[in-house]
Protein backbone atom coordinates (compact mmCIF):
# COMPACT_ATOMS: atom_id res chain seq x y z
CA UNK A 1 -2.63 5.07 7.64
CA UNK A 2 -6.15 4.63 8.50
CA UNK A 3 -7.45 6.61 5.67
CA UNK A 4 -4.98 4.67 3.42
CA UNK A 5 -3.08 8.41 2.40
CA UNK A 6 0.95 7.21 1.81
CA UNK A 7 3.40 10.02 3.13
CA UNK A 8 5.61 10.22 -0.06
CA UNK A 9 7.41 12.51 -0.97
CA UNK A 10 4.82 14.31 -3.55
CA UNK A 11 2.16 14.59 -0.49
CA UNK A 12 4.67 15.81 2.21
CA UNK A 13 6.50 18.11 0.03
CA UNK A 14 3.39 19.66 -0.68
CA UNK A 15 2.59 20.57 2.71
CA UNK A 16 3.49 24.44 2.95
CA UNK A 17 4.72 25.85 6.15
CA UNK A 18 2.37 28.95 5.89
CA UNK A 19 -0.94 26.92 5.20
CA UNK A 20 -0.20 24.85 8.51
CA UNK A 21 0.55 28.13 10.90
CA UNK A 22 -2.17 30.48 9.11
CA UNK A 23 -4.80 29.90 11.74
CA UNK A 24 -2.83 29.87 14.39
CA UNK A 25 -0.95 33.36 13.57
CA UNK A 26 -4.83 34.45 13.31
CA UNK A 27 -5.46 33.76 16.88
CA UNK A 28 -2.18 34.66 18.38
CA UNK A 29 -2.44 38.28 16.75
CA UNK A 30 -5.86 38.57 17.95
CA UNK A 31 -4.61 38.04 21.54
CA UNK A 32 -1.80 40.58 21.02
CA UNK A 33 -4.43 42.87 19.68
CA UNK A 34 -6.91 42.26 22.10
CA UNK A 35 -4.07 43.07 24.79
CA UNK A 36 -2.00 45.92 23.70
CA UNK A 37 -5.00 47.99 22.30
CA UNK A 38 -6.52 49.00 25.27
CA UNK A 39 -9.70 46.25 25.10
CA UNK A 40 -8.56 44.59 28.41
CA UNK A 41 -9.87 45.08 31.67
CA UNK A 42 -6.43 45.75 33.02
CA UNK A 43 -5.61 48.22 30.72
CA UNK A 44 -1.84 49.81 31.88
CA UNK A 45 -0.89 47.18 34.79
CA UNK A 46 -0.31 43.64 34.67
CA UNK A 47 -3.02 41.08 34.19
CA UNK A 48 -3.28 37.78 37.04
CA UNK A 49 -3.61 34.70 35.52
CA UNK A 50 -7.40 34.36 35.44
CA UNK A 51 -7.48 37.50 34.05
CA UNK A 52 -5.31 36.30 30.98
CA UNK A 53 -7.25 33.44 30.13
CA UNK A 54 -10.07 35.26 30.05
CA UNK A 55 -8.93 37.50 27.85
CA UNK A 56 -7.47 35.35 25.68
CA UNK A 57 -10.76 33.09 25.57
CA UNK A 58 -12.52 36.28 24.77
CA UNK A 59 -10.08 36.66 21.81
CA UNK A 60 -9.95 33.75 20.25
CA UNK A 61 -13.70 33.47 20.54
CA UNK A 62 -14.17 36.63 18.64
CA UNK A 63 -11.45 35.75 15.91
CA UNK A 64 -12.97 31.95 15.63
CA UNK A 65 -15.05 32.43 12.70
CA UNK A 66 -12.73 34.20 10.60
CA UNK A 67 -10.10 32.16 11.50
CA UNK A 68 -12.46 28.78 9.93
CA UNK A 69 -13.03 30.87 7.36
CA UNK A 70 -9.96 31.33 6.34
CA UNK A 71 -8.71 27.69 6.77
CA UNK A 72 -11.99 26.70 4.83
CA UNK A 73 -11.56 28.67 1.68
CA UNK A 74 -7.53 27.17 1.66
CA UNK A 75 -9.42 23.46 1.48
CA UNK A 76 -11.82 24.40 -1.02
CA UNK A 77 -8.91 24.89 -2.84
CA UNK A 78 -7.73 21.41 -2.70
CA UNK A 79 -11.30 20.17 -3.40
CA UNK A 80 -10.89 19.78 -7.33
CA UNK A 81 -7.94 17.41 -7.01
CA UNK A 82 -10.11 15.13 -5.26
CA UNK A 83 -12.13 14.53 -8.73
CA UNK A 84 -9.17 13.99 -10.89
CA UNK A 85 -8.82 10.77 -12.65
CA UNK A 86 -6.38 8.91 -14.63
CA UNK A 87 -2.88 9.45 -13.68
CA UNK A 88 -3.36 12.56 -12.49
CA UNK A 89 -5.48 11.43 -9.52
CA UNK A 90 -2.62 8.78 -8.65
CA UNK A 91 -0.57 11.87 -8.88
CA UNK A 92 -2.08 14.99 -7.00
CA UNK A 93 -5.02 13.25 -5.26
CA UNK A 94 -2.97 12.11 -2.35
CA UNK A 95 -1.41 15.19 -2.12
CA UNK A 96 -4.67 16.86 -1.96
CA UNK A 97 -5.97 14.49 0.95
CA UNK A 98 -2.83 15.27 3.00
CA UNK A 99 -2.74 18.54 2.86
CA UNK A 100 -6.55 18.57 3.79
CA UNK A 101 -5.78 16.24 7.01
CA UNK A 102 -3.00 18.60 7.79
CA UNK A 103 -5.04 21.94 7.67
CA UNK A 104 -7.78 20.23 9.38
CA UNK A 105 -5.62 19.16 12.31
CA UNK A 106 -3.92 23.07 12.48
CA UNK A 107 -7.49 24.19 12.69
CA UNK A 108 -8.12 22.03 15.49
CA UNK A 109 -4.92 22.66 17.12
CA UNK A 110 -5.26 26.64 16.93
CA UNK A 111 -8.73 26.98 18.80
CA UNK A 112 -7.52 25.04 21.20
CA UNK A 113 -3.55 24.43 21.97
CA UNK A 114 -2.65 27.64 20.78
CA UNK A 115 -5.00 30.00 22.97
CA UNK A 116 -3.60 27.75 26.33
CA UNK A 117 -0.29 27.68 24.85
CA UNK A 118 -0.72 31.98 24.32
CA UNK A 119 -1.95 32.08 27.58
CA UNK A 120 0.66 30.41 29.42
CA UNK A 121 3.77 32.06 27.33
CA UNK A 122 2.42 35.50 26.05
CA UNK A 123 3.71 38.37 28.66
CA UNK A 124 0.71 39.62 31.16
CA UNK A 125 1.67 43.47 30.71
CA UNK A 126 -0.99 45.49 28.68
CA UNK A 127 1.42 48.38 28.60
CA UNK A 128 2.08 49.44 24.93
CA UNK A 129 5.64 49.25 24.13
CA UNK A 130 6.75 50.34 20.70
CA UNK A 131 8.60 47.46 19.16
CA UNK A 132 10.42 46.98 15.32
CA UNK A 133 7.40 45.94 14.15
CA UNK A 134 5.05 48.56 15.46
CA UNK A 135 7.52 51.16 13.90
CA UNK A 136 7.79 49.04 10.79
CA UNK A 137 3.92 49.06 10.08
CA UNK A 138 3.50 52.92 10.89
CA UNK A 139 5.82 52.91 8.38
CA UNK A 140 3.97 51.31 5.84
CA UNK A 141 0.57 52.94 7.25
CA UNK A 142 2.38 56.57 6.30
CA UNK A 143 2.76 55.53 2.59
CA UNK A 144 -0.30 53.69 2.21
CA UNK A 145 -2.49 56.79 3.64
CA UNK A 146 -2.27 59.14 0.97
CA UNK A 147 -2.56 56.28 -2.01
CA UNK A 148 -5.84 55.07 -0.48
CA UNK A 149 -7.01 58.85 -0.29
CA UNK A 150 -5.94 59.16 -3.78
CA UNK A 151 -7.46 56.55 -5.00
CA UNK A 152 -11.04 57.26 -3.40
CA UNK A 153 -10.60 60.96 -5.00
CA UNK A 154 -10.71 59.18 -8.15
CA UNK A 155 -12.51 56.46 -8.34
CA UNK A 156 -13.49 56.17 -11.87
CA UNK A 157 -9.98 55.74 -13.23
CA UNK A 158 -8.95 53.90 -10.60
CA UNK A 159 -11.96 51.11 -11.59
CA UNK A 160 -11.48 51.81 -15.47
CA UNK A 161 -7.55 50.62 -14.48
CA UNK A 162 -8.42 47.41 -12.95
CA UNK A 163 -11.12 46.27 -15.70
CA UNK A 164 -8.39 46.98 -18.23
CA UNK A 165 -5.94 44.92 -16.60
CA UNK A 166 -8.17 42.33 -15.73
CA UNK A 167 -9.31 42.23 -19.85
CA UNK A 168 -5.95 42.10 -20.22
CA UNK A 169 -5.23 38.97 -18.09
CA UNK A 170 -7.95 37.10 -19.73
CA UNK A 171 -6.45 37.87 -23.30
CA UNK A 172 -3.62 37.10 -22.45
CA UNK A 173 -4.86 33.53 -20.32
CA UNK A 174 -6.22 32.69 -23.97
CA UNK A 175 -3.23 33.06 -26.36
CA UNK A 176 -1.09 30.90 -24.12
CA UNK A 177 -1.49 26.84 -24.12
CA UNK A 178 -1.88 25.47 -21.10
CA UNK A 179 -1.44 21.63 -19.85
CA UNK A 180 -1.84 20.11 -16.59
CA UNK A 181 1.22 17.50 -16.27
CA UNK A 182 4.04 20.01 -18.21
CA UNK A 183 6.09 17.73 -20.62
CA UNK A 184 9.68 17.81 -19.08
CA UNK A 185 12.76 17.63 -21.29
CA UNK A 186 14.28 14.62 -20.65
CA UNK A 187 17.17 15.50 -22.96
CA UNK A 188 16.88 12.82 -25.37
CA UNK A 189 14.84 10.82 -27.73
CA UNK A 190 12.99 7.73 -27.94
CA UNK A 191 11.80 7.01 -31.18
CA UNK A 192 9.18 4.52 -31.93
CA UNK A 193 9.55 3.19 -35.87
CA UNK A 194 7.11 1.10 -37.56
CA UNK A 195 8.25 -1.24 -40.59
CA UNK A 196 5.20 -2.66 -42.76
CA UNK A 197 3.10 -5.48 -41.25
CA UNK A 198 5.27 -8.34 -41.77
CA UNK A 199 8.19 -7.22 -42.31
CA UNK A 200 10.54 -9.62 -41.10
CA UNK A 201 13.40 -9.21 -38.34
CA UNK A 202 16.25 -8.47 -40.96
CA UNK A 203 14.21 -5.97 -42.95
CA UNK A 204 13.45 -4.31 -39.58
CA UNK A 205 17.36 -4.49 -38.70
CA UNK A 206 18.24 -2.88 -42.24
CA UNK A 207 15.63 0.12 -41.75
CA UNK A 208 17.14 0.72 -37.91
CA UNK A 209 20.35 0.98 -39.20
CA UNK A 210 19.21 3.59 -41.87
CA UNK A 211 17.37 5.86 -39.75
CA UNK A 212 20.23 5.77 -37.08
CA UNK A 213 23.22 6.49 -39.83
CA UNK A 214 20.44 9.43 -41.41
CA UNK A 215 20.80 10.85 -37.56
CA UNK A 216 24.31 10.70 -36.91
CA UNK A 217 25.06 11.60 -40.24
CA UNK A 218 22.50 14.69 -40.50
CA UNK A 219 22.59 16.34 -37.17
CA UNK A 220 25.92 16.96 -34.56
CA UNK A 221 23.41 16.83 -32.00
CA UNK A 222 23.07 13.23 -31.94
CA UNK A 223 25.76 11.55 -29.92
CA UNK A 224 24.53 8.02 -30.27
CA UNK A 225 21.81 5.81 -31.27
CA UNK A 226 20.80 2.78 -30.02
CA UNK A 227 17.82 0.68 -31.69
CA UNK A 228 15.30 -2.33 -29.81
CA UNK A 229 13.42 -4.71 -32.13
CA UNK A 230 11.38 -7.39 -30.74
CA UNK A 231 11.10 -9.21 -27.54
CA UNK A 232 13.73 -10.15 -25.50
CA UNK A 233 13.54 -13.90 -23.93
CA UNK A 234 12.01 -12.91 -20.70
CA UNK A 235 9.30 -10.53 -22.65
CA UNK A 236 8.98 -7.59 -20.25
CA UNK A 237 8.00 -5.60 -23.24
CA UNK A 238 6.72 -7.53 -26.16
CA UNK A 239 6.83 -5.92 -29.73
CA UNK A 240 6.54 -7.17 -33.03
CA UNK A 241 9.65 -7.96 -35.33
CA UNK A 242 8.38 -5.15 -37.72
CA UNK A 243 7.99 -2.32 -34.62
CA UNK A 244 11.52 -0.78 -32.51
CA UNK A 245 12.49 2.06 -30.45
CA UNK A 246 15.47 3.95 -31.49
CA UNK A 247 16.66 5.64 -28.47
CA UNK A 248 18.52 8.72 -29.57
CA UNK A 249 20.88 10.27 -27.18
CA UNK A 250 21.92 13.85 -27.74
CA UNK A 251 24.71 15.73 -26.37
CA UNK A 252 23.76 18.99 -24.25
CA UNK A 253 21.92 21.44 -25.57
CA UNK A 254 24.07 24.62 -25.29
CA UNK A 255 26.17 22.47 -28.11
CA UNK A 256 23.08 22.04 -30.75
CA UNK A 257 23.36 23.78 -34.00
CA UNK A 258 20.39 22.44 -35.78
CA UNK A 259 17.60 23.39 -33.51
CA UNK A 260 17.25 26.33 -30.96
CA UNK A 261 14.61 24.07 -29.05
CA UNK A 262 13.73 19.89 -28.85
CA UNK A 263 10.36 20.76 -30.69
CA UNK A 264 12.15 21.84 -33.58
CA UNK A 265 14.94 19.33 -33.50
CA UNK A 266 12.40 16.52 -33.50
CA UNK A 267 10.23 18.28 -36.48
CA UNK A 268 13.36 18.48 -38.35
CA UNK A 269 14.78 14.73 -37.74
CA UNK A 270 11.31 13.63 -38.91
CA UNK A 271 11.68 15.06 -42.19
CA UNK A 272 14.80 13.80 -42.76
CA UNK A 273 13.73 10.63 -41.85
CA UNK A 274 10.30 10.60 -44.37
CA UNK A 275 13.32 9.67 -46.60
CA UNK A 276 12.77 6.04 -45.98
CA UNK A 277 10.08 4.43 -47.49
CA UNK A 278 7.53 2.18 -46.25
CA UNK A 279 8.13 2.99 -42.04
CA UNK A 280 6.81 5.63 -39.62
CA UNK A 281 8.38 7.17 -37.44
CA UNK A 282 7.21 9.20 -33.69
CA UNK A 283 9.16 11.35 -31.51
CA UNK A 284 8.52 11.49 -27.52
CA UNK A 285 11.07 10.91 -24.89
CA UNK A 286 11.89 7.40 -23.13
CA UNK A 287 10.62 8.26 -19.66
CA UNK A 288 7.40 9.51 -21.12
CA UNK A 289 6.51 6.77 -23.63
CA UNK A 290 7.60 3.76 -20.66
CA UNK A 291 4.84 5.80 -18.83
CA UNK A 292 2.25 6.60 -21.63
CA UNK A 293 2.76 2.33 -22.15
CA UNK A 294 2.03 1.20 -19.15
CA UNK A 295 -0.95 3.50 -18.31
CA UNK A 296 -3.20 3.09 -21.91
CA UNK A 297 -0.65 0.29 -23.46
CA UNK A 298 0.35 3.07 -26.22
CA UNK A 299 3.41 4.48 -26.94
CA UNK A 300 1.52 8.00 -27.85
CA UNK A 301 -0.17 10.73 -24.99
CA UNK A 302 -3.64 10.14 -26.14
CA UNK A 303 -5.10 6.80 -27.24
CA UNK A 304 -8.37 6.15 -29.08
CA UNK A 305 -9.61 2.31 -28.59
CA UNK A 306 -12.53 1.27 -30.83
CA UNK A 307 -13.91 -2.50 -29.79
CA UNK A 308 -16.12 -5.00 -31.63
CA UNK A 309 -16.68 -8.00 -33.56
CA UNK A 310 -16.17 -7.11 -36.97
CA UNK A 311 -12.31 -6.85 -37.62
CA UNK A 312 -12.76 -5.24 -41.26
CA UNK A 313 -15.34 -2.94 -39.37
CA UNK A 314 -12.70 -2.15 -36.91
CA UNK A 315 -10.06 -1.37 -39.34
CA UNK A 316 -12.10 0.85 -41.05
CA UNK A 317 -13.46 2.86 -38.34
CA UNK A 318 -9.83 3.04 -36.85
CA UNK A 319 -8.65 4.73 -40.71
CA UNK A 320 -11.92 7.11 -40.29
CA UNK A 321 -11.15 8.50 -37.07
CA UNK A 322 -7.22 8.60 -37.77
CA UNK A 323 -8.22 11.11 -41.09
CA UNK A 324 -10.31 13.02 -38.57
CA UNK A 325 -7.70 13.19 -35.99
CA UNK A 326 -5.10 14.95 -38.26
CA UNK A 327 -7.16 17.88 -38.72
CA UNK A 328 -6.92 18.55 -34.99
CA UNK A 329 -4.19 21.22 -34.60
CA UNK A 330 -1.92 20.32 -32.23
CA UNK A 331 -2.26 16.17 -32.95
CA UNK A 332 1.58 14.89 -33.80
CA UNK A 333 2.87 11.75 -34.42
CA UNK A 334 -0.80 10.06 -35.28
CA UNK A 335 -0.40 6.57 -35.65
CA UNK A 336 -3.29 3.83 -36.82
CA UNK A 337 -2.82 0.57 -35.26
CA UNK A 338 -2.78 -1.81 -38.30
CA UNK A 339 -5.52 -4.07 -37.46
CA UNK A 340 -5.09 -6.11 -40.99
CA UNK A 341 -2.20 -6.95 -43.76
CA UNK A 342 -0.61 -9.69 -42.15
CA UNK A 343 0.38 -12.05 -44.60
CA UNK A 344 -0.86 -15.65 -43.66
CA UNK A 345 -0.68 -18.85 -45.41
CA UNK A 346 -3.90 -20.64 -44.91
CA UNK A 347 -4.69 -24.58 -45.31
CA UNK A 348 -8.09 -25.23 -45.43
CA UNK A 349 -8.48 -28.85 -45.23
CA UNK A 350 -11.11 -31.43 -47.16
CA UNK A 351 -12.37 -34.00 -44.94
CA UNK A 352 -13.45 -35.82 -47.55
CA UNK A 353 -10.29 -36.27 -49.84
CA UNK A 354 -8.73 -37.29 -46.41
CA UNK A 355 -11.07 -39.42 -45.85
CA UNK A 356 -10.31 -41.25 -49.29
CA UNK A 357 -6.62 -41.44 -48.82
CA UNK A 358 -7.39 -42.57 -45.02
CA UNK A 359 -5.62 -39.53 -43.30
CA UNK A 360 -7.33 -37.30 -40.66
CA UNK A 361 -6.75 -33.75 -39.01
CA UNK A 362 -4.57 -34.41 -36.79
CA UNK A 363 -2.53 -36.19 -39.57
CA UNK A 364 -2.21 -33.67 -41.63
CA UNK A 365 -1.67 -30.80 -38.58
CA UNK A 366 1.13 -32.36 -37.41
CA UNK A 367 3.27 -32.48 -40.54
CA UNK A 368 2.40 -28.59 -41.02
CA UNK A 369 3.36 -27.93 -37.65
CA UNK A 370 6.92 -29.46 -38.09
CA UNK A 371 7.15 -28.20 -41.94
CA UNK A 372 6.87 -24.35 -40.45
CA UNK A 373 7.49 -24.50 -36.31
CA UNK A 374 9.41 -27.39 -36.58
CA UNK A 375 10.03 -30.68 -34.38
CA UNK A 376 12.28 -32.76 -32.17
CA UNK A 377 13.99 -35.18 -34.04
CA UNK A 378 17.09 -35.71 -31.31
CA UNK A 379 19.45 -34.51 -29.44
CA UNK A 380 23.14 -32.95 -29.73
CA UNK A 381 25.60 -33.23 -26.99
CA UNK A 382 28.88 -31.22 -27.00
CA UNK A 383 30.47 -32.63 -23.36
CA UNK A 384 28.15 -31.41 -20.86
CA UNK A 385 25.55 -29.23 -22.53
CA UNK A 386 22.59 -30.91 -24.54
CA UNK A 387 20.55 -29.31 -27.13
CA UNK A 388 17.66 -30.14 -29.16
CA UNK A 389 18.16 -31.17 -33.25
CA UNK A 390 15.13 -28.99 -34.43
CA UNK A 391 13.33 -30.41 -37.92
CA UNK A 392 11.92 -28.40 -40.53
CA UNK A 393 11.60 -26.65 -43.68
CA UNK A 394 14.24 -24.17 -44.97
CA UNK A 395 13.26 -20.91 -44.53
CA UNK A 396 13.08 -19.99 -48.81
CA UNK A 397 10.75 -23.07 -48.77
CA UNK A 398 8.26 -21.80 -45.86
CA UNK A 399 7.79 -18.72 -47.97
CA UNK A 400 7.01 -19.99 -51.08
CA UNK A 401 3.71 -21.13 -51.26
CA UNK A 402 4.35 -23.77 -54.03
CA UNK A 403 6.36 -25.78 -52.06
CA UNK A 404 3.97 -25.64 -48.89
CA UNK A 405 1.41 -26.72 -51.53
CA UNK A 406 3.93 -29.64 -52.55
CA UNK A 407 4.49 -30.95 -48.45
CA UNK A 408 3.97 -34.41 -48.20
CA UNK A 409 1.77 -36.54 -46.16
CA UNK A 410 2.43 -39.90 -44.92
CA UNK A 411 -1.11 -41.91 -45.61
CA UNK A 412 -1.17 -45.39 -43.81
CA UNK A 413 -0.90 -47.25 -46.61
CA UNK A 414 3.05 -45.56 -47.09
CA UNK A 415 2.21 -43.40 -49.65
CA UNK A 416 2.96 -39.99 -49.45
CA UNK A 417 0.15 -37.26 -50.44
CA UNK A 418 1.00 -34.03 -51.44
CA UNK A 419 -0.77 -31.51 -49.41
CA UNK A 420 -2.69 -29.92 -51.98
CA UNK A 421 -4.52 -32.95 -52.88
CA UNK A 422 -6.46 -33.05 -49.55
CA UNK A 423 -6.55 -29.22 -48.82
CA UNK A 424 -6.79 -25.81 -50.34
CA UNK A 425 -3.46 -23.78 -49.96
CA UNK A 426 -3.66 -19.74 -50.29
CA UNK A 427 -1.96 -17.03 -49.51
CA UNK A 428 -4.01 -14.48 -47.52
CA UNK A 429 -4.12 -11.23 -45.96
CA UNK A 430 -4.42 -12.13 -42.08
CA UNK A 431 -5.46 -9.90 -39.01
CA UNK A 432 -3.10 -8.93 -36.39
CA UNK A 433 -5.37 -8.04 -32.94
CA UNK A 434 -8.99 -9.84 -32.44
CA UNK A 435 -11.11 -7.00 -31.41
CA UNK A 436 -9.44 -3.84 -31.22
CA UNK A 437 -8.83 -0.91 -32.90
CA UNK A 438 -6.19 1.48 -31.85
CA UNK A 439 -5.47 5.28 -32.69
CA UNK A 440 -2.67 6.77 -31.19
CA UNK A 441 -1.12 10.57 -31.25
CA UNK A 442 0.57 12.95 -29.53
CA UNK A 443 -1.81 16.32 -28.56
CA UNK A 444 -0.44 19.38 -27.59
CA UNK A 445 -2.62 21.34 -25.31
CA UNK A 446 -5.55 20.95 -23.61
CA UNK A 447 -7.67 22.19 -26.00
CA UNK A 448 -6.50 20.01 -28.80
CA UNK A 449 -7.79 16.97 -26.83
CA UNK A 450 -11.09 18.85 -26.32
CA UNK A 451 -10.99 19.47 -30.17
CA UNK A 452 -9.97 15.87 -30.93
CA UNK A 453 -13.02 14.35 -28.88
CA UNK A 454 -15.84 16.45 -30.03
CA UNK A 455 -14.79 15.99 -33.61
CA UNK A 456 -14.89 12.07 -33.19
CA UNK A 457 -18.21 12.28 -31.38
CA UNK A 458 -19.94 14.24 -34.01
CA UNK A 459 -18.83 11.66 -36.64
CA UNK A 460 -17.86 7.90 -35.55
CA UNK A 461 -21.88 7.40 -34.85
């Protein structure tokens, strides 16, 4: 509590049983040691009671160096999880501070409650009695005499043997992949699908349904899937109408047929879902992508932000590094944040035709607001419940760009002024995010992330 370390469960579980008794099994045995081998003063009797704490002080004084040794090298250990970052220090750095408090305090407690404690409960009698143990380790000593004399007869092979199997280990340490936080199998899917920018809700809805019938339909494994699309009203996790998660739930593995392993089952329900035109489509797992989310605010392991002024800028450095990103083996599932493409119908307004007609901004503003958002005209009551009676355009007529050029305006002389006379009305490609440009993808390995960063460094300059 004072150095602000939690006792979870991830720091106390990590506390091993061995690490905390190491120093003081150091001391103890150098007591025994120091008393059955023949080193007291007493040597065959019994010792008095000053007698045994000086021989124990003399013992655990002796042993006190390697015993801080010991309990030092053990922390240096732990010292690199100090310096981790990200969510790996939330992870393993409070692990790595309790388990360094908890060594520390066995150190302290073995130089000095265990020699009193050893003194006060370890018998006085320096006569050597031959015990399980003693005949277990002349046990061992007979078998390990003759292979240490063998190996000092030869020497040569016996080094020739351990660089071999050392050159081995490092091969071998460089053919396998290696990650710091495994990927656990979670057991199902979570799919995150991406319709074209603007898309609307039904389109979105029709493309769900098609990827979930191509899953059910193509693979046994699936047992069901469920889609999200949007926002809900209390937005815990906003999304546009054009982006969902399919959440596919598969039965137990022992009863696939399709795949051997989830790797291949999600390489294999990609391709079957490039099928559908126009939307892309990432496999990861639903506890992983809630967490990838809420750490970077990306769906994918590894995200690439790119900030600045210039949106077209932006978009086109976010394309560049995506291209460069896909020749990283190992990247999956590489996804560029559309930046542009959103369709927008803009109304640029001429102060001066209003001014002729006698209308101003605000005029004009609020008849486009309730054309497309709409307005209050009343209310509707059914008994007890009240809602409001919503006015505006149908939606056919918001889209088409003739009739928003058509709108009328109410001037104050009680004409009405079609909307094109006073302002320009085009249809334009619109930007989506203000500053920002996002590259997201999946990495596998360690080295693939290495690969990925020193390839965007030598060319996003």
């Amino acid at each position: 509590r004072l150095f602000g370390v939690s006792g979870n469960l991830m720091s106390l579980g990590a506390i091993d049983f061995g690490l905390i008794v190491d120093g003081a099994v150091i001391i103890v045995e150098a007591i025994i040691h120091r008393l059955h081998g023949g080193q007291t003063t007493g040597a065959g009797g019994r010792l008095s009671a000053a007698q045994m704490n000086e021989e124990t002080y003399q013992a655990a004084s002796k042993i006190r160096s390697s015993a801080a040794f010991g309990e030092i090298i053990i922390l240096i250990v732990y010292l690199p999880l100090l310096a981790l970052a990200g969510i790996e220090g939330k992870m393993f750095r409070p692990m790595a501070e309790t388990v360094a408090f908890a060594i520390l305090g066995a150190f302290i407690l073995s130089l000095t409650y265990v020699p009193m404690l050893s003194a006060l409960a370890l018998s006085r009698s320096t006569s050597p009695k031959k015990t399980i143990s003693d005949q277990m380790m002349a046990f061992f000593t007979r078998v390990y005499h003759p292979l240490l004399k063998a190996a000092l007869r030869h020497q040569a092979a016996v080094l020739l043997a351990a660089a071999g199997l050392l050159g081995g280990g490092f091969w071998l340490f460089r053919t396998l992949g290696g990650e710091f936080i495994p990927t656990l199998s979670e057991g199902d899917f979570a799919v995150e699908m991406r319709t074209l920018t603007g898309s609307s809700l039904s389109y979105t809805i029709e493309k769900a349904q098609q990827a979930g019938g191509i899953l059910k339909k193509q693979f046994p494994e699936v047992k069901e899937v469920v889609a999200k699309i949007g926002a809900s009203e209390i937005p815990t996790d906003p999304m546009p109408v054009e982006a969902g998660d399919l959440m596919v739930i598969l039965k137990d593995q022992k009863e696939w047929t399709s795949a051997d392993n989830r790797e291949e089952l999600a390489d294999k329900m990609a391709q079957a879902l490039s099928v559908i035109p126009g939307v892309t489509f990432g496999f990861q797992q639903p506890i992983q992508m809630r967490f990838n989310e809420l750490i970077s605010g990306a769906k994918q392991d590894v995200v690439l932000k790119i900030y600045g002024e210039d949106l077209q800028q932006l978009a086109d450095y976010a394309q560049q590094a995506g291209r460069l990103v896909r020749q990283v083996p190992g990247a999956e599932d590489v996804y560029v944040e559309q930046v542009t493409g959103l369709p927008q119908i803009v109304v640029a307004l001429d102060r001066n035709r209003l001014a002729q007609f006698g209308l101003n901004v605000a005029d004009v503003n609020r008849t486009v607001q309730t054309a497309f958002a709409g307005e209050t005209a009343g209310q509707v009551f059914e008994q007890e419940r009240r809602f409001d009676l919503v006015l505006r355009l149908r939606q056919d007529l918001r889209r088409d760009i003739n009739s928003v050029r058509r709108l009328f305006i109410a001037a104050p002389g009680g004409q009405q002024v079609p909307l094109e006379q006073v302002a320009s009305v085009e249809l334009r490609e619109g930007h989506r995010d203000t500053a920002l440009g996002v590259v997201a993808l999946n990495l596998v390995g360690a080295l693939a992330q290495l690969h990925a960063r020193h390839l965007l460094q030598g060319h996003l300059l």
